[in-house]
PDB file of N, CA and C in Angstrom:
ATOM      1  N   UNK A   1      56.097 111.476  20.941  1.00  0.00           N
ATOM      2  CA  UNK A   1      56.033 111.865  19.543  1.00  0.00           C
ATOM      3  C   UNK A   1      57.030 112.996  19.298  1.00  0.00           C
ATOM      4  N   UNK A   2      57.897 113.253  18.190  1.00  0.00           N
ATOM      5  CA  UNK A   2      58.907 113.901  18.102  1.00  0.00           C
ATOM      6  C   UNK A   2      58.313 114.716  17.081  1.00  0.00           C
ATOM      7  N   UNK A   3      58.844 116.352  17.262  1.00  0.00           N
ATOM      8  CA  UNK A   3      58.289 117.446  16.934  1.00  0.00           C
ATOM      9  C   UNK A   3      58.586 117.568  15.276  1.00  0.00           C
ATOM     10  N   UNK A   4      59.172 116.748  14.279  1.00  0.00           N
ATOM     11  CA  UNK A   4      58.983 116.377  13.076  1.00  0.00           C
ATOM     12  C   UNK A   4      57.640 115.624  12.804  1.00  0.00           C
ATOM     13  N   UNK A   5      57.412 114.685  13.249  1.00  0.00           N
ATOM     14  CA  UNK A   5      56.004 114.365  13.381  1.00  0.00           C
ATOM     15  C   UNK A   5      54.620 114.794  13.575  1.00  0.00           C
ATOM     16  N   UNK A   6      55.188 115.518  14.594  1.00  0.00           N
ATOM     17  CA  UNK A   6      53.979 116.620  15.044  1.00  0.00           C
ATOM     18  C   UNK A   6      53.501 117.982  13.910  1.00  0.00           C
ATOM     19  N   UNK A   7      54.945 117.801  13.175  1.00  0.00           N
ATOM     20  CA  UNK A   7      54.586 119.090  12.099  1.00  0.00           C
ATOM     21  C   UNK A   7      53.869 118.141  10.486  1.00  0.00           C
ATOM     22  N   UNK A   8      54.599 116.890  10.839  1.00  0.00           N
ATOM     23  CA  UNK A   8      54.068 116.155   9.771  1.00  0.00           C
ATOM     24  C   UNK A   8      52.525 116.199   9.517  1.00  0.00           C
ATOM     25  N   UNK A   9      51.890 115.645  10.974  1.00  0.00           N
ATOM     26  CA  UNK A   9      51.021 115.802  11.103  1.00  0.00           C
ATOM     27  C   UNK A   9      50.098 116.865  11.317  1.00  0.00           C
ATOM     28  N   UNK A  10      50.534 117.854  11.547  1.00  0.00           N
ATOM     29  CA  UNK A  10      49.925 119.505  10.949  1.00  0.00           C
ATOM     30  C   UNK A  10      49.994 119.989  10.151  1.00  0.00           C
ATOM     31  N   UNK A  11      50.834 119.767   9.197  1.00  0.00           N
ATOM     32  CA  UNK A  11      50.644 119.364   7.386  1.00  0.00           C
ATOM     33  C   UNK A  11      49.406 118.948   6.819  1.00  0.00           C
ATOM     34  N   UNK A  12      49.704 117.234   7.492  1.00  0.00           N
ATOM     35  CA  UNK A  12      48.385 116.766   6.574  1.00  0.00           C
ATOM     36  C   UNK A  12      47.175 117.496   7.012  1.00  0.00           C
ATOM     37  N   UNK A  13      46.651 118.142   8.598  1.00  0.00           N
ATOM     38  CA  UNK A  13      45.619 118.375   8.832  1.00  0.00           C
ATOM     39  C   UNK A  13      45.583 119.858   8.006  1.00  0.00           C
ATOM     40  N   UNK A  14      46.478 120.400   8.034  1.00  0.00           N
ATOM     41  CA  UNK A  14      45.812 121.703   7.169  1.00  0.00           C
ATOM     42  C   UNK A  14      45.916 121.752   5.594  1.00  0.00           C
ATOM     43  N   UNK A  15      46.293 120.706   5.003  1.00  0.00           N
ATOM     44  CA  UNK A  15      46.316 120.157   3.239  1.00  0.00           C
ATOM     45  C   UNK A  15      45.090 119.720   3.661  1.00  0.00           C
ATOM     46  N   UNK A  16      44.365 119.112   4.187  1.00  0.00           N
ATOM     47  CA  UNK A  16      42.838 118.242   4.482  1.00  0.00           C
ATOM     48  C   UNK A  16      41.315 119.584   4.445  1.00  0.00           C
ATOM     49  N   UNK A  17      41.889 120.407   5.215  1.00  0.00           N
ATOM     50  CA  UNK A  17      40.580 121.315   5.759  1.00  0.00           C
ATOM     51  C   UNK A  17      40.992 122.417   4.879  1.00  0.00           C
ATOM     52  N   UNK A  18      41.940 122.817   3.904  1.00  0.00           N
ATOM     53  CA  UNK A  18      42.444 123.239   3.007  1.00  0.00           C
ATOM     54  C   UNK A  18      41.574 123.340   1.656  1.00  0.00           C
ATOM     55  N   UNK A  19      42.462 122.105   0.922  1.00  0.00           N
ATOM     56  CA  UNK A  19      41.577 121.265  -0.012  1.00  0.00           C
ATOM     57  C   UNK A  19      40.194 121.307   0.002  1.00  0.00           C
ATOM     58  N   UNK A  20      39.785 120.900  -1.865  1.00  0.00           N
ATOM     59  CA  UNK A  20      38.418 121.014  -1.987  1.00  0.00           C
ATOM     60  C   UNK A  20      37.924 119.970  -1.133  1.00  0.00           C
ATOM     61  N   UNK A  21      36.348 119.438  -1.188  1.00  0.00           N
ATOM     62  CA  UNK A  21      36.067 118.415  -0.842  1.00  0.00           C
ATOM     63  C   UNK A  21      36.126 117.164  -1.854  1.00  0.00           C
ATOM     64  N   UNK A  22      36.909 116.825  -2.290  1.00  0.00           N
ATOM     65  CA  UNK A  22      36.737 115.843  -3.006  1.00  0.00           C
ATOM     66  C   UNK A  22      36.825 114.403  -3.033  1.00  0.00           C
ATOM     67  N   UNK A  23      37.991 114.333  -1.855  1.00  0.00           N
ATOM     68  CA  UNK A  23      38.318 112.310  -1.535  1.00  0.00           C
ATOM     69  C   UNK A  23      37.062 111.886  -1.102  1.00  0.00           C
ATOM     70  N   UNK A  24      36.811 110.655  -1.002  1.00  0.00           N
ATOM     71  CA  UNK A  24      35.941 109.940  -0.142  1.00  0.00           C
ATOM     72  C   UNK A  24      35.584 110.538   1.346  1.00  0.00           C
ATOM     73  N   UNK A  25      34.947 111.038   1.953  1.00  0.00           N
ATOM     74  CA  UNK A  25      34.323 111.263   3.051  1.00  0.00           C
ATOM     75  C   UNK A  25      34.921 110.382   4.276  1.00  0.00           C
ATOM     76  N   UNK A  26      34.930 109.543   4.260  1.00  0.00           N
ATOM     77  CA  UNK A  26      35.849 108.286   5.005  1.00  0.00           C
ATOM     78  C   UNK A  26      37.181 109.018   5.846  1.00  0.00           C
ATOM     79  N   UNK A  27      37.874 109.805   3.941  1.00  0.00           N
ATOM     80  CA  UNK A  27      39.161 110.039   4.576  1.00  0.00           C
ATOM     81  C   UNK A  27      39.075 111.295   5.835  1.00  0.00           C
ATOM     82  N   UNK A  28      37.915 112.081   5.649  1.00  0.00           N
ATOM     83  CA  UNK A  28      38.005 112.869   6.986  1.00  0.00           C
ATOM     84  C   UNK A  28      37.962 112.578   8.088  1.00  0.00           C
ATOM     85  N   UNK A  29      37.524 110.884   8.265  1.00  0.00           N
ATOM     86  CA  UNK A  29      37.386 110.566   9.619  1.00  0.00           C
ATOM     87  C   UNK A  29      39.336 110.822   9.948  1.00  0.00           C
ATOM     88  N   UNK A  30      40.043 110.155   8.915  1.00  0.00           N
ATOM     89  CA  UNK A  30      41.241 109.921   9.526  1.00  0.00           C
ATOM     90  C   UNK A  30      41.844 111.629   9.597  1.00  0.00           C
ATOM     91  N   UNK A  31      41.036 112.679   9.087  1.00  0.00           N
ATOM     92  CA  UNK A  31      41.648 113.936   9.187  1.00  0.00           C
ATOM     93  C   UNK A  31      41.423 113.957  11.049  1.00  0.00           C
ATOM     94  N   UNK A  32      40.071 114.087  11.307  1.00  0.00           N
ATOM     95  CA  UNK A  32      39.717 114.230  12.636  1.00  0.00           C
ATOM     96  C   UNK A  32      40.663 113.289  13.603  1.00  0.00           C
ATOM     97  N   UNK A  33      41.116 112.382  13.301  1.00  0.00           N
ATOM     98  CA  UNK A  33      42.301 111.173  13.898  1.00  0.00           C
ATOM     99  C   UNK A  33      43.104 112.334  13.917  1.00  0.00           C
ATOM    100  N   UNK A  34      43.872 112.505  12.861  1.00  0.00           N
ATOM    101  CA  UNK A  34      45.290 113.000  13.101  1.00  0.00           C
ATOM    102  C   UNK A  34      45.159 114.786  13.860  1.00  0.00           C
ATOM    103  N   UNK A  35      43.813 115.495  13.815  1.00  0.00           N
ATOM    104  CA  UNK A  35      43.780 116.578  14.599  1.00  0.00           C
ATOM    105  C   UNK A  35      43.522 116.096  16.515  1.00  0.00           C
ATOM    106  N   UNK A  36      42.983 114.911  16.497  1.00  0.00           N
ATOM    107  CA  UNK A  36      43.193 114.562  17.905  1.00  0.00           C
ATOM    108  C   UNK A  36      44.637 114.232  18.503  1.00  0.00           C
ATOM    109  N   UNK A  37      45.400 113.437  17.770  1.00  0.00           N
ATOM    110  CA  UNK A  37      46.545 113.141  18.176  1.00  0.00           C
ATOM    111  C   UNK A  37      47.095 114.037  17.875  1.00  0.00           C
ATOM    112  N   UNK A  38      46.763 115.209  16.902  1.00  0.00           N
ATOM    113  CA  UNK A  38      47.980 116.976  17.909  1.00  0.00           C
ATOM    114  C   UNK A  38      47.494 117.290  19.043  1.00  0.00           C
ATOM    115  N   UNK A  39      45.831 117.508  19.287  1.00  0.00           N
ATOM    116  CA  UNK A  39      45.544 117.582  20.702  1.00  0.00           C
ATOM    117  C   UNK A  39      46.246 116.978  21.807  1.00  0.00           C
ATOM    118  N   UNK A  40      45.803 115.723  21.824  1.00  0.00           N
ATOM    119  CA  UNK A  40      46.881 114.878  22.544  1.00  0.00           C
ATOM    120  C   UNK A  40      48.045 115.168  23.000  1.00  0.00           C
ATOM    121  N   UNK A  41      48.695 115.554  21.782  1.00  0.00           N
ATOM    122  CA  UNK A  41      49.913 116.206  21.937  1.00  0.00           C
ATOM    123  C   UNK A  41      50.724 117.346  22.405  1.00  0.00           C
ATOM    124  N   UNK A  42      49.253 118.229  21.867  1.00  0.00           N
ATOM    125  CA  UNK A  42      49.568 119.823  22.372  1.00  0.00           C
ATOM    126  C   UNK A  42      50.547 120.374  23.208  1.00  0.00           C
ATOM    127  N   UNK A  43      50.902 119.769  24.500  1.00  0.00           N
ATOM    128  CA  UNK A  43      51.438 120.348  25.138  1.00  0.00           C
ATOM    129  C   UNK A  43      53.306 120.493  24.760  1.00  0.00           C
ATOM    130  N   UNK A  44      53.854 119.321  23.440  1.00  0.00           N
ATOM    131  CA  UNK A  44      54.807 119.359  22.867  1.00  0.00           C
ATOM    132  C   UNK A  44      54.691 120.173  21.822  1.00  0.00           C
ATOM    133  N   UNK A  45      53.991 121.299  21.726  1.00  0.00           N
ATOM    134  CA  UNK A  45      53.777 121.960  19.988  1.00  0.00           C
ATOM    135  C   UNK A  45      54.857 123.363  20.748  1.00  0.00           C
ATOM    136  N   UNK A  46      55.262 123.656  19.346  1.00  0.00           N
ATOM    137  CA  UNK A  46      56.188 124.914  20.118  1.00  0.00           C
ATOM    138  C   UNK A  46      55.086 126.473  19.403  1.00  0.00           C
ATOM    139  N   UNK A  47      55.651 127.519  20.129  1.00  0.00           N
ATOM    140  CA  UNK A  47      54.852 128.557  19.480  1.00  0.00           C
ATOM    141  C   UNK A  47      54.257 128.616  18.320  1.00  0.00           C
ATOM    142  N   UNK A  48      55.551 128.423  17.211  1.00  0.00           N
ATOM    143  CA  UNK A  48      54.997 128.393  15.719  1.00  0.00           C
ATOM    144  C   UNK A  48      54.234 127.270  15.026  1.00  0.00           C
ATOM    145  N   UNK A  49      54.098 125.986  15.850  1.00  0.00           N
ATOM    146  CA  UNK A  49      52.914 125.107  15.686  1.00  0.00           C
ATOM    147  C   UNK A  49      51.573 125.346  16.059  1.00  0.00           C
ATOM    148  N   UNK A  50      51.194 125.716  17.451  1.00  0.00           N
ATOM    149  CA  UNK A  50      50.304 126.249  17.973  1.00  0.00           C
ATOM    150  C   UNK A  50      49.758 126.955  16.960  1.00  0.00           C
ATOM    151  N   UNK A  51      50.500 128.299  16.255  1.00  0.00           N
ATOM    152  CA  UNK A  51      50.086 129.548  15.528  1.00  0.00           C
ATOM    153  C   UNK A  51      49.284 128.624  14.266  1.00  0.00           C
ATOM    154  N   UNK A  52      50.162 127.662  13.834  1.00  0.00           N
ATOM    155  CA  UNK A  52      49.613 127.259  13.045  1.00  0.00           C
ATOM    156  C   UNK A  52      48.331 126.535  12.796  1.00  0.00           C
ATOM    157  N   UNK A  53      48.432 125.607  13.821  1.00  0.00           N
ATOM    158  CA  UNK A  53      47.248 124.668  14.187  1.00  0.00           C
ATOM    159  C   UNK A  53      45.959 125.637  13.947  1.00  0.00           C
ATOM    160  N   UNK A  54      46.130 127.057  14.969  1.00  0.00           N
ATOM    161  CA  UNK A  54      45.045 127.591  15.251  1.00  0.00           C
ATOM    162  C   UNK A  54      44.834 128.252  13.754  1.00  0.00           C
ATOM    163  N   UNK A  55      45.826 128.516  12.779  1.00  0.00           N
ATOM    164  CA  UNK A  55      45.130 128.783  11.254  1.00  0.00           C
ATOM    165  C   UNK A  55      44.209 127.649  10.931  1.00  0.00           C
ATOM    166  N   UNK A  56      45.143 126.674  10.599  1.00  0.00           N
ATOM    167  CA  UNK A  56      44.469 125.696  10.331  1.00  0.00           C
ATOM    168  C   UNK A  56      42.587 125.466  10.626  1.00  0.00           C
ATOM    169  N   UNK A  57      42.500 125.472  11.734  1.00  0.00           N
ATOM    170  CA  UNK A  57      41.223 125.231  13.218  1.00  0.00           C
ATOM    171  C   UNK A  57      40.363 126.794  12.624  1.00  0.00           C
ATOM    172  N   UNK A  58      40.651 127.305  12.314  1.00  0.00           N
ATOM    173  CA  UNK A  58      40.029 128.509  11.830  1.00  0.00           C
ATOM    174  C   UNK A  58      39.722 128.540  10.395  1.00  0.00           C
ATOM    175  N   UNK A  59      40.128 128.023   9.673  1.00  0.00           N
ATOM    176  CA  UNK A  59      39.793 127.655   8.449  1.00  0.00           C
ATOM    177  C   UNK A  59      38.580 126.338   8.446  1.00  0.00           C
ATOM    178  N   UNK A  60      39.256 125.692   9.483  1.00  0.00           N
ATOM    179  CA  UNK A  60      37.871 124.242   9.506  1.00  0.00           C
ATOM    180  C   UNK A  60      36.124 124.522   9.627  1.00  0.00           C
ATOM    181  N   UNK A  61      36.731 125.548  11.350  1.00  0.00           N
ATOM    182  CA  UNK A  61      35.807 126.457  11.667  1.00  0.00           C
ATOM    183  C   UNK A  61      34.763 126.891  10.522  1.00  0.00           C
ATOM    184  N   UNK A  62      35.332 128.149   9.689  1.00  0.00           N
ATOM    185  CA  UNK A  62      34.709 128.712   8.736  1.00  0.00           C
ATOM    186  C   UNK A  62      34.260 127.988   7.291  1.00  0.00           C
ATOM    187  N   UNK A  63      34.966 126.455   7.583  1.00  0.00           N
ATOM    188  CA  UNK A  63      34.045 125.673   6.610  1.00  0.00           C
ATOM    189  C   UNK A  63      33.279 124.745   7.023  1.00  0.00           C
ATOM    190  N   UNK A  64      32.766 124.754   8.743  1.00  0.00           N
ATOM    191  CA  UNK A  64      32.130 123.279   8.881  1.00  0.00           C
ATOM    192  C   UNK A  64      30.734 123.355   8.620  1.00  0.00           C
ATOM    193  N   UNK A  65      30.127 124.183   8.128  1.00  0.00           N
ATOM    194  CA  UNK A  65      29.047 123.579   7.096  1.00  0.00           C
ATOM    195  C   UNK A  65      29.412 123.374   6.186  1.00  0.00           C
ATOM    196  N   UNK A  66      29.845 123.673   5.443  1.00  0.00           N
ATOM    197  CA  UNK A  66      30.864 122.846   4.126  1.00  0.00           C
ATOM    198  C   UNK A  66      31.010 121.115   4.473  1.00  0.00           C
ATOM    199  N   UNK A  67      31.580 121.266   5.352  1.00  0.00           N
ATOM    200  CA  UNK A  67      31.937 119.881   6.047  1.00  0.00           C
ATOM    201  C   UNK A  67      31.095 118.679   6.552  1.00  0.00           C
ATOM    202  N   UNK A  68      29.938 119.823   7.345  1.00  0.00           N
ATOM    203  CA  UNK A  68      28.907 119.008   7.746  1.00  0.00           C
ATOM    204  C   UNK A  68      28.073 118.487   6.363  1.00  0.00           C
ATOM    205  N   UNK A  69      27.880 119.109   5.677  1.00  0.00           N
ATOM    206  CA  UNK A  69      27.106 118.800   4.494  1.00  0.00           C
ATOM    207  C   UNK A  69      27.598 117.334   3.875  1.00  0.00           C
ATOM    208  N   UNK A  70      28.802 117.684   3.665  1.00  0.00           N
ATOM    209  CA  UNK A  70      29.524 116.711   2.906  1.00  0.00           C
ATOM    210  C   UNK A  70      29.251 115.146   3.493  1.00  0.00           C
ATOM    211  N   UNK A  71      29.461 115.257   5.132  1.00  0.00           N
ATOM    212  CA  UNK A  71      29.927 114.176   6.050  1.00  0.00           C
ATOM    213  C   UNK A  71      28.357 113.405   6.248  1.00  0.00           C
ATOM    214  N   UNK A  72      27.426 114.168   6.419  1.00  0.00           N
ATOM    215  CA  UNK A  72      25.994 114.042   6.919  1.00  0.00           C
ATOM    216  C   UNK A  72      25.496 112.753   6.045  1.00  0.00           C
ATOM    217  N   UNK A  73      25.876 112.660   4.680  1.00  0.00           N
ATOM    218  CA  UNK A  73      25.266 111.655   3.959  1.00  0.00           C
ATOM    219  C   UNK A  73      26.026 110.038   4.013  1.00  0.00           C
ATOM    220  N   UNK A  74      26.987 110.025   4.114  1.00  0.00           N
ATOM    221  CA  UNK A  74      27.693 109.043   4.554  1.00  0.00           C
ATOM    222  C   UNK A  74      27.914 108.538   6.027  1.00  0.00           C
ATOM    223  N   UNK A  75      27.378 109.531   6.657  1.00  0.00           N
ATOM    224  CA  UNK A  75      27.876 109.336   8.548  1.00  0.00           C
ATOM    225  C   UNK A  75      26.021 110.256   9.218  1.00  0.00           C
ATOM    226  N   UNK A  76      24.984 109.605   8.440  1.00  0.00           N
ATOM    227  CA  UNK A  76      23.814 110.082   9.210  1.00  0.00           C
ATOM    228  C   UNK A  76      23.488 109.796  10.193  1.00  0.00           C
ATOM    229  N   UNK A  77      22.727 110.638  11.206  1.00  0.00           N
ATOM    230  CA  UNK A  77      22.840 110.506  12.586  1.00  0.00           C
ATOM    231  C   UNK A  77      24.351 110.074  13.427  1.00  0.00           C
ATOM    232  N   UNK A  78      25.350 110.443  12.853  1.00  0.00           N
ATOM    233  CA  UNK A  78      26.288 109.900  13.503  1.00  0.00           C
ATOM    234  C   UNK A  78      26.675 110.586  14.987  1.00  0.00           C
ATOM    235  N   UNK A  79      26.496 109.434  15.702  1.00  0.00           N
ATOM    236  CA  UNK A  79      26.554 109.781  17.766  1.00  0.00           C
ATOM    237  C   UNK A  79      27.835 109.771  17.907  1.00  0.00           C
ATOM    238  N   UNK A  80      28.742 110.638  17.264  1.00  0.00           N
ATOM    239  CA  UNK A  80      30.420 110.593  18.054  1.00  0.00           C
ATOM    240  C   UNK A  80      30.409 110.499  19.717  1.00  0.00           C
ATOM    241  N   UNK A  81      30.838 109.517  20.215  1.00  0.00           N
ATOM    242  CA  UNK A  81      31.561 109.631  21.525  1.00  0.00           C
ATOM    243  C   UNK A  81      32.846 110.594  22.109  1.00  0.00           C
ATOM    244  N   UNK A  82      33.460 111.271  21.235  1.00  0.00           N
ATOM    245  CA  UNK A  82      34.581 112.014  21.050  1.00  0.00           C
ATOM    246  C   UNK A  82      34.718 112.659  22.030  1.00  0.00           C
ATOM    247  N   UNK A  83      35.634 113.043  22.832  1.00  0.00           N
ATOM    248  CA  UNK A  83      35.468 114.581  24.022  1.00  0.00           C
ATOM    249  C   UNK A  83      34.915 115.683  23.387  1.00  0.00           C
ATOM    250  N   UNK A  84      34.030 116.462  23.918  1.00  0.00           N
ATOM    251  CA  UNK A  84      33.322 117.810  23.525  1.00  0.00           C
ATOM    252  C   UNK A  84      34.448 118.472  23.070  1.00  0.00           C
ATOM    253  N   UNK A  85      35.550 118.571  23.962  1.00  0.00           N
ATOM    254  CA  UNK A  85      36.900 119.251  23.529  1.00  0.00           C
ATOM    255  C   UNK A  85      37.504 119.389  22.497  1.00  0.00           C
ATOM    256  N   UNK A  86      37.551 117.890  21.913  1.00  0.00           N
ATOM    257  CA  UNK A  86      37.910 117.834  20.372  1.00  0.00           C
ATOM    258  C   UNK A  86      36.715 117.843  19.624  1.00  0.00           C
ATOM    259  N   UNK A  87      36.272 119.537  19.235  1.00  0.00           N
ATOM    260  CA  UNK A  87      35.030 119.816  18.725  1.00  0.00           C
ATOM    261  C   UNK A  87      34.901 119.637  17.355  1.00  0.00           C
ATOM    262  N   UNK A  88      35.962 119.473  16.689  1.00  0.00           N
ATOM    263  CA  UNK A  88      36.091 118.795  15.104  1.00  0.00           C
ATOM    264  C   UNK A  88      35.355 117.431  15.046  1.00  0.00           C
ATOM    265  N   UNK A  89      35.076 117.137  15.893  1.00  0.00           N
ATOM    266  CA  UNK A  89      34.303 115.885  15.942  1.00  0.00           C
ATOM    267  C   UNK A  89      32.791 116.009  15.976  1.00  0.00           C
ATOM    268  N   UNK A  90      32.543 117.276  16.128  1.00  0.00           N
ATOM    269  CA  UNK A  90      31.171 117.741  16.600  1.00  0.00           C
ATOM    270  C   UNK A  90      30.681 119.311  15.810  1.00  0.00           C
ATOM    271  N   UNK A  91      31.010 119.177  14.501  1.00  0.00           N
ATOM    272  CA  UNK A  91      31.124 120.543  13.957  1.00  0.00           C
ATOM    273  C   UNK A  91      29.147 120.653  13.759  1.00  0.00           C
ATOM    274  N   UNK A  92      28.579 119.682  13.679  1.00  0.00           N
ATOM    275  CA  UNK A  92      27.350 120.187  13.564  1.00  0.00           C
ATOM    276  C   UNK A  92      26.772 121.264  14.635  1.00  0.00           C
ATOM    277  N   UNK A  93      27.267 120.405  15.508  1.00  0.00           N
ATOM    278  CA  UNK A  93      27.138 120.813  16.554  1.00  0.00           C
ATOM    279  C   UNK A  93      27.475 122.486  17.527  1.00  0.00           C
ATOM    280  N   UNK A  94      28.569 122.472  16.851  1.00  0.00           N
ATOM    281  CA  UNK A  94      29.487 123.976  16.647  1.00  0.00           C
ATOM    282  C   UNK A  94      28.581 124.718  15.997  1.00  0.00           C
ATOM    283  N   UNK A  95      28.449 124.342  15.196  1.00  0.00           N
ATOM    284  CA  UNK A  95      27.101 124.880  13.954  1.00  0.00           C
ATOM    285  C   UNK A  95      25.886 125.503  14.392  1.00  0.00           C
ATOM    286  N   UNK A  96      25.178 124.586  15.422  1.00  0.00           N
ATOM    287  CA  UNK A  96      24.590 125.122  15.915  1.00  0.00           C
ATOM    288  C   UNK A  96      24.251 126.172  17.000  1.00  0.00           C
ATOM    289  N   UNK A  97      25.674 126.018  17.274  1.00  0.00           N
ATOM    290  CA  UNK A  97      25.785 127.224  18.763  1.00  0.00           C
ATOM    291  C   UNK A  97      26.102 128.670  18.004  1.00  0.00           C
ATOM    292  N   UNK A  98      26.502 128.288  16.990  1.00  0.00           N
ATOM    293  CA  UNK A  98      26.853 129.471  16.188  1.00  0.00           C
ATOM    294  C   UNK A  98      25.511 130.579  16.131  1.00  0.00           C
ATOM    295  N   UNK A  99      24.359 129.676  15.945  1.00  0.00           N
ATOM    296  CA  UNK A  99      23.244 129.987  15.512  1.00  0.00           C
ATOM    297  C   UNK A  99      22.044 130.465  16.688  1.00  0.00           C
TER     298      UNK A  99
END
C-alpha cells in the first residue's frame, strides 16, 4: 500500500470519528475496516501519520460511548471476532475497563 493511500485512508478515518453521528450505522462498520487496514499497515506510516492516527484514536476513544450507543441498536449483542488489538472493534468493551 503506498503512503498516499495510507493518508487517504487516515482522512476518511478521522472525517468518520470526527463527524456527527449521522450516516447509517452500517457505514461505521466500513470506518472500523479502513482503521484495521492502517493497523495492518502501521509499520509503513511515517512519524506524521502515526501523530495523526493517534489524534484521530483519541478522539474515537473519548467518544465510544457516543459510538457504542449509536452501534448497539443495529449490531445487538454483536460477538466481533476482531483481534483484541484492534480495540475499535470492541469499544464497549474499552468502556468497560474504563469503569
Amino acid at each position: 500500500m503506498e503512503m498516499t493511500d495510507l493518508d487517504r485512508l487516515i482522512e476518511l478515518y478521522g472525517m468518520d470519528v470526527t463527524d456527527d453521528l449521522e450516516v447509517s450505522p452500517f457505514e461505521y462498520v466500513e470506518t472500523f475496516l479502513i482503521r484495521s487496514e492502517i493497523e495492518n499497515n502501521y509499520e509503513k506510516l511515517n512519524e506524521f501519520q502515526k501523530k495523526k492516527l493517534e489524534e484521530y484514536d483519541k478522539i474515537l476513544l473519548k467518544r465510544a460511548k457516543e459510538f457504542v450507543c449509536y452501534l448497539k441498536e443495529p449490531f445487538p449483542g454483536w460477538n466481533n471476532k476482531e483481534p483484541k488489538e484492534h480495540w475499535w472493534w470492541h469499544l464497549d468493551k474499552v468502556l468497560n475497563d474504563d469503569n
